[in-house]
Protein backbone atom coordinates (compact mmCIF):
# COMPACT_ATOMS: atom_id res chain seq x y z
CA UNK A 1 -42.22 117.18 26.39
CA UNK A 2 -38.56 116.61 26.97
CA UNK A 3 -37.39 113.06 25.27
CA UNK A 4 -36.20 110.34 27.33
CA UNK A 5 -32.75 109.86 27.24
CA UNK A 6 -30.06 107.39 28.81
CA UNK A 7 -28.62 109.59 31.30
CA UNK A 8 -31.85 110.64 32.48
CA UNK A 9 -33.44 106.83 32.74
CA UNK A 10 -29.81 106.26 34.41
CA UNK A 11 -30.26 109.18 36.73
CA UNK A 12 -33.90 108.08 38.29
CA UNK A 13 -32.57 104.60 38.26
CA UNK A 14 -29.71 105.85 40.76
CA UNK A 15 -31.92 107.40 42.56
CA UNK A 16 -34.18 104.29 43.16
CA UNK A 17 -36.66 104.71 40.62
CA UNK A 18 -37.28 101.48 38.70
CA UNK A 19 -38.35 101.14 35.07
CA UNK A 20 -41.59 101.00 35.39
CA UNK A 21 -41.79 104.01 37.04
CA UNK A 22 -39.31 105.98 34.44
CA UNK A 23 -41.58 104.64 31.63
CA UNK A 24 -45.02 105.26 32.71
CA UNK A 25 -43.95 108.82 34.25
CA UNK A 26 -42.82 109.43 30.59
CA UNK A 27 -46.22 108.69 29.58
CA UNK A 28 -48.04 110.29 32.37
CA UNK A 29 -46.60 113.46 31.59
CA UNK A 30 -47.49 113.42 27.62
CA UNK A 31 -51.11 112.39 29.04
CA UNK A 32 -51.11 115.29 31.58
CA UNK A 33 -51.27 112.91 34.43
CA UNK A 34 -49.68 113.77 37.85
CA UNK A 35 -46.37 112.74 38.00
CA UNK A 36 -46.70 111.54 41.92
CA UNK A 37 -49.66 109.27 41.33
CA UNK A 38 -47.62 107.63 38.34
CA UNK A 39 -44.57 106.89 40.04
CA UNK A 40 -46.98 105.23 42.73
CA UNK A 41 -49.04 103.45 40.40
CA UNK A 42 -45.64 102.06 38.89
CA UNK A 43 -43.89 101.39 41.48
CA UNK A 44 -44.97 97.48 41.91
CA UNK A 45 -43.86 96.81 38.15
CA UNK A 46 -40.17 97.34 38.03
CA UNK A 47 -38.23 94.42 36.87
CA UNK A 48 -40.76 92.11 35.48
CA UNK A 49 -42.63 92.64 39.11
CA UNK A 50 -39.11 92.10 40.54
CA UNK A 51 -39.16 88.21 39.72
CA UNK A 52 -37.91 88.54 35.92
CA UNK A 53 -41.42 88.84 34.17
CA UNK A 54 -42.68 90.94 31.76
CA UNK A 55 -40.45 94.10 31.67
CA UNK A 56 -41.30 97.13 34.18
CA UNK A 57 -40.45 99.61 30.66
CA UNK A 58 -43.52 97.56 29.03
CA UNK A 59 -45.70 97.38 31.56
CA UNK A 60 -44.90 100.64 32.30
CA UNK A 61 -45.98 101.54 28.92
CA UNK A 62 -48.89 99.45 28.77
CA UNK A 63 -50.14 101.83 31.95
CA UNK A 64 -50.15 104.65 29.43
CA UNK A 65 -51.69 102.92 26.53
CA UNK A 66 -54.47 101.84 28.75
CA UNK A 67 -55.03 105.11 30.30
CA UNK A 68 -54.89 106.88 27.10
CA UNK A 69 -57.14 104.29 25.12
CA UNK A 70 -58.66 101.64 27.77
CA UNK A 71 -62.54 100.90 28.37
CA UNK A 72 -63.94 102.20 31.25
CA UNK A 73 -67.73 102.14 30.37
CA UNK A 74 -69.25 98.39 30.20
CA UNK A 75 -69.53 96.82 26.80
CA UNK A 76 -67.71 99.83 25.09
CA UNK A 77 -65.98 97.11 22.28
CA UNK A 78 -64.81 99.93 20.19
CA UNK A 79 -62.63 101.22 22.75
CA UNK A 80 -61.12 98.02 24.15
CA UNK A 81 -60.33 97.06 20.45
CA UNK A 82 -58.56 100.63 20.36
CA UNK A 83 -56.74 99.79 23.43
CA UNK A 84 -56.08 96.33 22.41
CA UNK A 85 -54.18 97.31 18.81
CA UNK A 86 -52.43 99.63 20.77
CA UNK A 87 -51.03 97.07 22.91
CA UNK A 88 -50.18 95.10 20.14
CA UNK A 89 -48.46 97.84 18.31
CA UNK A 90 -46.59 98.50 21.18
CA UNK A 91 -45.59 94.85 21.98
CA UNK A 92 -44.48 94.30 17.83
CA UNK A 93 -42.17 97.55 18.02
CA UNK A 94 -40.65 96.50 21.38
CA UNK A 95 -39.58 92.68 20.46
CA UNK A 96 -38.90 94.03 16.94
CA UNK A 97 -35.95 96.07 18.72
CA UNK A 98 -35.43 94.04 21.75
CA UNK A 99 -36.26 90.50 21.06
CA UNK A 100 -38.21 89.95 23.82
CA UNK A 101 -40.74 91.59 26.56
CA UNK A 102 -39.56 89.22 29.31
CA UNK A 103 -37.53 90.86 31.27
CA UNK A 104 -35.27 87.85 32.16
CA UNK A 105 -35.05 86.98 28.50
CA UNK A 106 -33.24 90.80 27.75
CA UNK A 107 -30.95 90.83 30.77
CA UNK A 108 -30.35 86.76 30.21
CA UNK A 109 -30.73 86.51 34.08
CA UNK A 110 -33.56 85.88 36.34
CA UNK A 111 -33.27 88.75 38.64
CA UNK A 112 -35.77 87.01 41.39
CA UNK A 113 -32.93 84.72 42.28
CA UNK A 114 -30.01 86.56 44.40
CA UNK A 115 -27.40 85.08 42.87
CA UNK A 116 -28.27 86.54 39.16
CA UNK A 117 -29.39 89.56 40.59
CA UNK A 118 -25.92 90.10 41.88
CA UNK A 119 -24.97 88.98 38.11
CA UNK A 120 -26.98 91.86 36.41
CA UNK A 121 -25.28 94.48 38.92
CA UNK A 122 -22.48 93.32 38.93
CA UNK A 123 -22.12 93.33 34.80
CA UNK A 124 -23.50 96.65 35.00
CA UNK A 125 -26.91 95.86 33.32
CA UNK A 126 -29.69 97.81 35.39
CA UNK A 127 -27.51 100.91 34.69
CA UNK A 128 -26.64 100.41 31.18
CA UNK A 129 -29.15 97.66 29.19
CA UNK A 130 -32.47 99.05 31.67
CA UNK A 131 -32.13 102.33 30.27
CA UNK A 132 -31.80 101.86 26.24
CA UNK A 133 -34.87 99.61 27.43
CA UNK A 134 -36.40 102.35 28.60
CA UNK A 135 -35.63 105.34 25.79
CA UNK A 136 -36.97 102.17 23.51
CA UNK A 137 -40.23 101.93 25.18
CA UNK A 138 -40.42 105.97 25.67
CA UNK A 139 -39.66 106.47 21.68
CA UNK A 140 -42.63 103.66 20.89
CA UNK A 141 -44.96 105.41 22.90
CA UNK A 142 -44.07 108.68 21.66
CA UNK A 143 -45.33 107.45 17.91
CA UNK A 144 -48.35 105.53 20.07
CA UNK A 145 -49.66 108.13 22.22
């Protein structure tokens, strides 16, 4: 498993893949997963769901925690709890580093309004802040998965 690094987050952002998508392909490849199918799957995510919410690099991740350790059988408890501290081990380690999973709240702009969208490019975040986001979700899940 090659790590996730800033130029390579940077490169599939150039190329129009969004966070989500960098972050759960991460994970889809440590969890043998097709890489086509994740990219798909995560493609709906990026940017807080494109109107600022919770970041496409944790949702992204969360993908891969609940694919790895999610419920699929009725009343299996055991496993959602597994799932579940997951999630919250993932969440802790991501505002412990970031200060926030809202993805307005880390770029300090609410990218479903034009105006601050044209902010964020035009400060350079989605090519420089989305991608320590996303080594910083890729390292958590690393220890996680």
């Amino acid at each position: 498993m090659e790590e996730m690094t800033k130029e390579k987050a940077m490169e599939c952002y150039a190329g129009g893949i969004d966070c989500s998508q960098v972050v759960f392909q991460y994970g889809a490849e440590i969890l043998g997963l097709d890489q086509e199918i994740a990219l798909r799957v995560a493609s709906a995510f990026g940017g807080g769901m494109f109107h600022g919410r919770t970041c496409g690099c944790v949702t992204g991740a969360l993908m891969a925690i609940g694919y790895a350790f999610g419920q699929y059988k009725p009343g299996d408890e055991a496993a959602k709890m597994k799932m579940m501290e997951k999630k919250a081990e993932f969440e802790k380690a991501f505002i412990d580093i970031n200060g926030s999973l809202i993805c307005r709240e880390l770029l300090g702009y609410d990218i479903s309004k034009p105006e601050e969208l044209q902010k964020v490019r035009d400060a350079g975040l989605m090519m420089d802040l989305c991608p320590k986001l996303a080594c910083d979700a890729c390292d958590i899940l690393d220890e996680i998965l």
